[in-house]
Protein backbone atom coordinates (compact mmCIF):
# COMPACT_ATOMS: atom_id res chain seq x y z
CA UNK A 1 121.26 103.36 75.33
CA UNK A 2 118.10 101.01 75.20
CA UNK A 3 118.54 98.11 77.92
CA UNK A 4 121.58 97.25 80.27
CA UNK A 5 124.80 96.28 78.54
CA UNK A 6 126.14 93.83 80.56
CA UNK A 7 124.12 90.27 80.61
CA UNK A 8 121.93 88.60 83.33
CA UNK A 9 124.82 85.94 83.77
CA UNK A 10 127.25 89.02 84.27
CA UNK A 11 125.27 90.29 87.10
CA UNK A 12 124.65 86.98 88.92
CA UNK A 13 128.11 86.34 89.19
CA UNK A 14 128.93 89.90 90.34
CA UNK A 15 126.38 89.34 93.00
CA UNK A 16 127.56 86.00 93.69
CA UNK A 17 131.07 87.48 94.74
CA UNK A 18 129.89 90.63 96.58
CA UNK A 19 128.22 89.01 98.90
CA UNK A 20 131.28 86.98 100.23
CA UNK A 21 133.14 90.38 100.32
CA UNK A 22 131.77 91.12 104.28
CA UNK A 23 130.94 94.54 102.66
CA UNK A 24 126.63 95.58 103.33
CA UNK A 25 124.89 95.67 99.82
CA UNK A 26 122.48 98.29 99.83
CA UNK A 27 119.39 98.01 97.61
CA UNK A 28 116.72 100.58 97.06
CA UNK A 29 113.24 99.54 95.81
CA UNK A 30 112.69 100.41 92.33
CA UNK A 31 109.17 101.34 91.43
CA UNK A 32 109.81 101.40 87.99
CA UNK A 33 112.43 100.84 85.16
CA UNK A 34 113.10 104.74 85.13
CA UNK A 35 113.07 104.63 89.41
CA UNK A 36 116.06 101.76 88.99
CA UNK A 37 118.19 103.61 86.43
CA UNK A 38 117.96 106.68 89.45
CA UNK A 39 119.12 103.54 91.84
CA UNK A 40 121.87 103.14 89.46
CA UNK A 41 123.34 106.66 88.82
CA UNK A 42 123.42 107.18 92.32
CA UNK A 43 125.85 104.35 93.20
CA UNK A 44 124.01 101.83 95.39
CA UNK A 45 124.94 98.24 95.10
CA UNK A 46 121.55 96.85 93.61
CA UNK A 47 117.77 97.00 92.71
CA UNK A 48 115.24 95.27 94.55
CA UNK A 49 111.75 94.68 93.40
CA UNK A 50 109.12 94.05 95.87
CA UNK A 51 105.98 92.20 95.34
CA UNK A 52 104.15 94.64 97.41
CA UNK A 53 105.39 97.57 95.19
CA UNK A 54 103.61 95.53 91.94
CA UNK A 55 100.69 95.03 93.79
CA UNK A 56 99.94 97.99 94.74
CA UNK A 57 101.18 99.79 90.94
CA UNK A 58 98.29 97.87 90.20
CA UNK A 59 96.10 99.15 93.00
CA UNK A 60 96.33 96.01 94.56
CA UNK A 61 96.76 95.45 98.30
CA UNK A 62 100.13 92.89 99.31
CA UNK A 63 97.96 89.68 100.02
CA UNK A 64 99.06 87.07 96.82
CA UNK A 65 97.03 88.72 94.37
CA UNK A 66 99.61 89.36 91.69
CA UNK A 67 100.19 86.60 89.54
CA UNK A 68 103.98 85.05 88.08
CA UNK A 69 103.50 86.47 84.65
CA UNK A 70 102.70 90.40 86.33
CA UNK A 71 105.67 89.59 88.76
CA UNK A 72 107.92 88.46 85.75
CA UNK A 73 107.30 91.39 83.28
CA UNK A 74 108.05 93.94 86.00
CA UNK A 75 111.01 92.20 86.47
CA UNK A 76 112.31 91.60 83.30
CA UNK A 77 111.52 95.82 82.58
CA UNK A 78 113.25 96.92 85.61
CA UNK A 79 116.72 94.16 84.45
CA UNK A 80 116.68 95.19 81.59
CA UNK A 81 117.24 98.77 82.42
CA UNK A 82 120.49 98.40 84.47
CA UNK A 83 123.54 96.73 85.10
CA UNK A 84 123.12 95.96 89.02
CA UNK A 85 121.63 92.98 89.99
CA UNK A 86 118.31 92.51 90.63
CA UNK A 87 116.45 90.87 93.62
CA UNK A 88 112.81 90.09 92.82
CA UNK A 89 109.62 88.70 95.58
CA UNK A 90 108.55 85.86 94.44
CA UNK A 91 105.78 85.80 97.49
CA UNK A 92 105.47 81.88 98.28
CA UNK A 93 106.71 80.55 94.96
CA UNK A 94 103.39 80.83 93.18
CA UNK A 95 101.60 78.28 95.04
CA UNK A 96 103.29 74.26 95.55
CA UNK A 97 106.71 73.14 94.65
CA UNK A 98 106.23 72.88 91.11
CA UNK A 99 105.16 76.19 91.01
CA UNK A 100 107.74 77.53 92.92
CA UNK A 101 110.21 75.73 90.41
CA UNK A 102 108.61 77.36 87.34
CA UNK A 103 108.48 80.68 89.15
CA UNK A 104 112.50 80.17 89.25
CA UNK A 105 112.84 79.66 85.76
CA UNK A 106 110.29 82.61 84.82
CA UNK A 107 112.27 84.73 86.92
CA UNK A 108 115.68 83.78 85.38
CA UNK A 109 114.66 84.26 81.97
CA UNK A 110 113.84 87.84 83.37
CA UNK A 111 116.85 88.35 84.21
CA UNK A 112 117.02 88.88 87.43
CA UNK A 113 120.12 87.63 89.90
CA UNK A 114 118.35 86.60 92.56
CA UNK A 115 114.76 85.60 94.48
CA UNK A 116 113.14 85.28 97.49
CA UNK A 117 110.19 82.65 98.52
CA UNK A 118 108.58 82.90 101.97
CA UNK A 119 107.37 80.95 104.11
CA UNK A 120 104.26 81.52 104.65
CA UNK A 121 100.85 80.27 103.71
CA UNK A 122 99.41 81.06 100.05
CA UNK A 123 97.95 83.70 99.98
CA UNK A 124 100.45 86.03 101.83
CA UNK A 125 100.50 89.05 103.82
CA UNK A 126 102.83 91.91 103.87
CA UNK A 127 105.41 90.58 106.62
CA UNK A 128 105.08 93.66 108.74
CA UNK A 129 101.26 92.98 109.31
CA UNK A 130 99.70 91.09 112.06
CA UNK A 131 97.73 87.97 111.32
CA UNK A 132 99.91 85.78 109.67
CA UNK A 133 100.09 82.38 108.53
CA UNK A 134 103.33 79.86 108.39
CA UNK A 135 103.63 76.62 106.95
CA UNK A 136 105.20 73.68 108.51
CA UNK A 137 109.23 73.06 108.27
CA UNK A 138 108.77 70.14 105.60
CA UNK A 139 106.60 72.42 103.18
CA UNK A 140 108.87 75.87 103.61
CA UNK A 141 111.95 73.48 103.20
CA UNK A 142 110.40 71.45 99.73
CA UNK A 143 109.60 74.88 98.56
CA UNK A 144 113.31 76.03 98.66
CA UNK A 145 114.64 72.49 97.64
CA UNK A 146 112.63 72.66 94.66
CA UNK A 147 113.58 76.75 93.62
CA UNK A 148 117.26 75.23 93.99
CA UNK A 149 117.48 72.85 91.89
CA UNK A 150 115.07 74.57 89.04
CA UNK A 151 117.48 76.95 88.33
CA UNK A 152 119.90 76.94 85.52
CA UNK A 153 122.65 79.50 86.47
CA UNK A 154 124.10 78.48 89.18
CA UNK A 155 124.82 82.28 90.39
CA UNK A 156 121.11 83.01 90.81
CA UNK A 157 120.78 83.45 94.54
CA UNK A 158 118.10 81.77 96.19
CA UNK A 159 116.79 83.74 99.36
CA UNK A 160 114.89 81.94 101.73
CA UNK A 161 112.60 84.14 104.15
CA UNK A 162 110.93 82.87 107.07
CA UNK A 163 108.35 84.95 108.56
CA UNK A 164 108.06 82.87 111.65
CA UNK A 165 109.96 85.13 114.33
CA UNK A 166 106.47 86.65 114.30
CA UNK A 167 104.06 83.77 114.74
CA UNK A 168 106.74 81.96 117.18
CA UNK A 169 109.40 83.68 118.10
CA UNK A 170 113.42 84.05 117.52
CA UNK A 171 114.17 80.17 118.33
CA UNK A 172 111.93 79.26 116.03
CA UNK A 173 113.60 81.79 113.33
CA UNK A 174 117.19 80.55 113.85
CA UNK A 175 116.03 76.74 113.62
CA UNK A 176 113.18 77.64 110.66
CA UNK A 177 116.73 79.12 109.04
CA UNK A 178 118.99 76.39 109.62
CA UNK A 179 116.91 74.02 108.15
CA UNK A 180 116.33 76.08 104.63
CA UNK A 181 120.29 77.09 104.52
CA UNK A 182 119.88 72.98 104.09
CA UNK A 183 117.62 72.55 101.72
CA UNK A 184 119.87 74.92 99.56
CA UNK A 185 119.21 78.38 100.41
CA UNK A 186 122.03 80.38 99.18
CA UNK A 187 120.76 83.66 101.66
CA UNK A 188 118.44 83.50 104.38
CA UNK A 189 115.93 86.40 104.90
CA UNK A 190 114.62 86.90 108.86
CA UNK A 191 111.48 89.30 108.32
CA UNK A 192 110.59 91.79 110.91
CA UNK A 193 113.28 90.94 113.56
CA UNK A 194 112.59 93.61 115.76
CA UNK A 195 116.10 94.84 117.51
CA UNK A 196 119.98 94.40 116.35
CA UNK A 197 120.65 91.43 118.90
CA UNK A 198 117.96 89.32 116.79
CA UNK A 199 120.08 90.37 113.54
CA UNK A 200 122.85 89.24 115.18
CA UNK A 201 121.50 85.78 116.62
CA UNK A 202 120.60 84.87 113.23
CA UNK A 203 123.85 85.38 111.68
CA UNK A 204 125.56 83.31 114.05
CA UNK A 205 123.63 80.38 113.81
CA UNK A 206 123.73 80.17 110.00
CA UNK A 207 127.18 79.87 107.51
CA UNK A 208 125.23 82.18 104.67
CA UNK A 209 124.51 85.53 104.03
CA UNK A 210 121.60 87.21 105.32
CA UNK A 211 119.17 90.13 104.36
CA UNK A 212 117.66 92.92 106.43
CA UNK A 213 114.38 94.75 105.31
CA UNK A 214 114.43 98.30 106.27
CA UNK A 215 111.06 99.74 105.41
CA UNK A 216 109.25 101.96 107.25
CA UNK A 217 106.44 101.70 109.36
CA UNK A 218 107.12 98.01 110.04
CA UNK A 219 108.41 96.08 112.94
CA UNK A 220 112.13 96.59 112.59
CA UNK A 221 113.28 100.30 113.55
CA UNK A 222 114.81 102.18 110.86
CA UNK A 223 118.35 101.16 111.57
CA UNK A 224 121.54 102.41 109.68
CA UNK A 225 123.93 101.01 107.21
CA UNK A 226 126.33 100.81 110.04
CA UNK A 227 124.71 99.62 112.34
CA UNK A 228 123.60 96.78 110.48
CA UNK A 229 127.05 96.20 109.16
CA UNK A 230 128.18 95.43 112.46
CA UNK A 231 126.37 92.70 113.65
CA UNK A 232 127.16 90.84 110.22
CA UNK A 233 124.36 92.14 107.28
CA UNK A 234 125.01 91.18 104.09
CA UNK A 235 122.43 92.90 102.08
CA UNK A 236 119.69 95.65 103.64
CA UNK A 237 116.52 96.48 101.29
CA UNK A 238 114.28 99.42 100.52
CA UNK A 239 111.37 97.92 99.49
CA UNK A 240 108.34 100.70 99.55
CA UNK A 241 110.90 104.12 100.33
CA UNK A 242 111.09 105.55 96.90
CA UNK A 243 107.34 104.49 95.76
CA UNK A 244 106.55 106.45 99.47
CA UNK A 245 108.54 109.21 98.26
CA UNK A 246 107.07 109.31 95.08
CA UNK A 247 103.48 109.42 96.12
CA UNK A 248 103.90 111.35 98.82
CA UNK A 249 104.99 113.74 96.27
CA UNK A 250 102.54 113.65 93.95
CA UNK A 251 99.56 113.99 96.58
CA UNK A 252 101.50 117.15 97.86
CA UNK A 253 101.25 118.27 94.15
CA UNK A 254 97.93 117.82 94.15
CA UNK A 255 96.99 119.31 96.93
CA UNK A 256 98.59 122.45 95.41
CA UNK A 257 96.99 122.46 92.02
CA UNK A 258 93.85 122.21 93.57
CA UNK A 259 94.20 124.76 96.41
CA UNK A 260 96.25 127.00 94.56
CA UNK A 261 95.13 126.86 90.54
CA UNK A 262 99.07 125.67 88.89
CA UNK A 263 102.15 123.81 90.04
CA UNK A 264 104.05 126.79 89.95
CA UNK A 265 105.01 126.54 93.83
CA UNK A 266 105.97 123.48 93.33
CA UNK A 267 108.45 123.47 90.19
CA UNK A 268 111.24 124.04 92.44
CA UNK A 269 110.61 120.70 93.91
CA UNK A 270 110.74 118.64 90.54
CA UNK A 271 113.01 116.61 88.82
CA UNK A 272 114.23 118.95 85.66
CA UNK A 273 113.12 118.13 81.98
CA UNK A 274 117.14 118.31 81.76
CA UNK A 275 117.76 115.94 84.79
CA UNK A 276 115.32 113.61 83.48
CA UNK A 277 116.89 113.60 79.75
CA UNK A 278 119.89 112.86 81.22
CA UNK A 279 118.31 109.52 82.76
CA UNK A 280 117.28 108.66 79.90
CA UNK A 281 120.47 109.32 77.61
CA UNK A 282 118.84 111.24 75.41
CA UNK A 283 122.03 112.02 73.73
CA UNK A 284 122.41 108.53 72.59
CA UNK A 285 119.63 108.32 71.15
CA UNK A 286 120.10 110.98 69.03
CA UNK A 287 123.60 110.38 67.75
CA UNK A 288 122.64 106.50 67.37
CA UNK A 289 120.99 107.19 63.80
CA UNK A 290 120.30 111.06 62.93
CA UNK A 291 118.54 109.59 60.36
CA UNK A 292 115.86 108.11 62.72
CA UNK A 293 116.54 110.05 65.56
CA UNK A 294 116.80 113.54 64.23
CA UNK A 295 116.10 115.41 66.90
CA UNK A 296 118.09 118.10 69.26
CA UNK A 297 117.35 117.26 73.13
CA UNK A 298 115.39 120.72 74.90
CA UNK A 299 116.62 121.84 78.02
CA UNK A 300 119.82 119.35 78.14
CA UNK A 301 122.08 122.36 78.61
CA UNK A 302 119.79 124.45 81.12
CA UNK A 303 117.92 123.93 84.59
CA UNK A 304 114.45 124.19 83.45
């Protein structure tokens, strides 16, 4: 009932030891707090919050328009709500090292259990578009350095990414790596690698975990859990699926209430008033204080 009853500290540790465990951590993309508690009941590993999801909840295009304090109440709604860890975008820190160091501590308080800063020029660009900018080795590497030593718990996971396997190429990736696992990276994220053998490469060269970003229509095929288990994945990432899901969805549904006059085609399709109750715990709520919460839950015990 209400938020997530384990604490931020909990969760960061927990994270801390899966990922030396050699097992893949799989973690959806929640659009929302109720979208992670779905993430949750369904058994995956972890929630992951993309930057390009809050920008575009705000109608915003993925190009550094969403500020720390929008990225940090997301955050801190969507951790509050469950008891897997959290991995938040934090774009490019925010803008210079400073930034990037208060972005950490934002982001802690929000209590998430780990972050990722890029490496490319502020402002960004979705990684799976063309026309992209990377800063040199000394400013990517200060950026990290600087996210590192901000934090406070010392089982909040920085992620580095590098974006630079599409500006220069997989050499430049596996070096652009090494050099951030050494300015304190505890995970090092290669964005849009585009085959297996590239996966692989990069987890050779480097002694930490690393993070593959499955979303669709990008540069990296759509590969499976097991195939990215076996060339040495620690953690994969949904970013944009269940948002895609969701509005794909809810144009369909439009398209039907406007071509047919009601929804009624489409009920089978939706989540149940007695599904969604159950997401929310309903129950709890009501036996927490009948005297507040006096109320009997419709639907809990049927399918409509």
């Amino acid at each position: 009932m209400l938020y997530a009853t384990n604490e931020p500290s909990e969760r960061r540790a927990a994270l801390r030891s899966e990922l030396v465990s050699g097992r893949l951590l799989r973690f959806p993309g929640a659009f929302n707090p109720l979208s992670a508690k779905l993430i949750e009941d369904k058994g995956f590993d972890g929630v992951y919050i993309s930057g390009a999801v809050i920008a575009a909840d705000l109608g915003l295009p993925d190009v550094g328009l969403t500020t720390l304090s929008e990225v940090s109440a997301r955050a801190g709604q969507i951790s509050r709500m469950t008891t897997l860890p959290t991995i938040v975008d934090a774009d490019t820190g925010f803008g210079e090292s400073m930034n990037a160091a208060r972005a950490v501590q934002e982001l802690e308080d929000a209590g998430v259990a780990a972050l990722h800063i890029e490496d490319q020029v502020n402002p960004k660009r979705c990684g799976h578009l063309a026309g992209k900018s990377i800063v040199d080795e000394d400013t990517a590497v200060q950026r990290i350095r600087s996210a590192a030593v901000a934090r406070r718990d010392e089982n909040l996971q920085i992620i580095a990414r590098t974006d630079i396997r599409a500006v220069e190429g997989l050499k430049a990736t596996i070096e652009r790596a090494q050099a951030l696992v050494g300015a304190g990276a505890d995970v090092v994220f290669p964005e849009a690698l585009t085959d297996l053998s590239e996966f692989e490469a990069v987890r050779a060269a480097i002694d930490v975990p690393i993070v593959a970003n499955m979303t669709e229509f990008g540069q990296s095929d759509l590969f499976s859990t097991q195939q990215l288990s076996d060339v040495g994945v620690n953690i994969v990432i949904y970013p944009v699926s269940l948002l895609r899901l969701a509005m794909g969805a809810a144009e369909r549904g439009l398209n039907t209430l406007d071509a047919e006059g009601s929804l009624q085609s489409e009920v089978a399709h939706m989540q149940t008033r007695a599904r969604l109750y159950e997401l929310l715990d309903y129950e709890a709520y009501n036996t927490f204080d009948q005297s507040i919460f006096d109320f009997s839950v419709p639907g809990a015990h049927d399918d409509r």
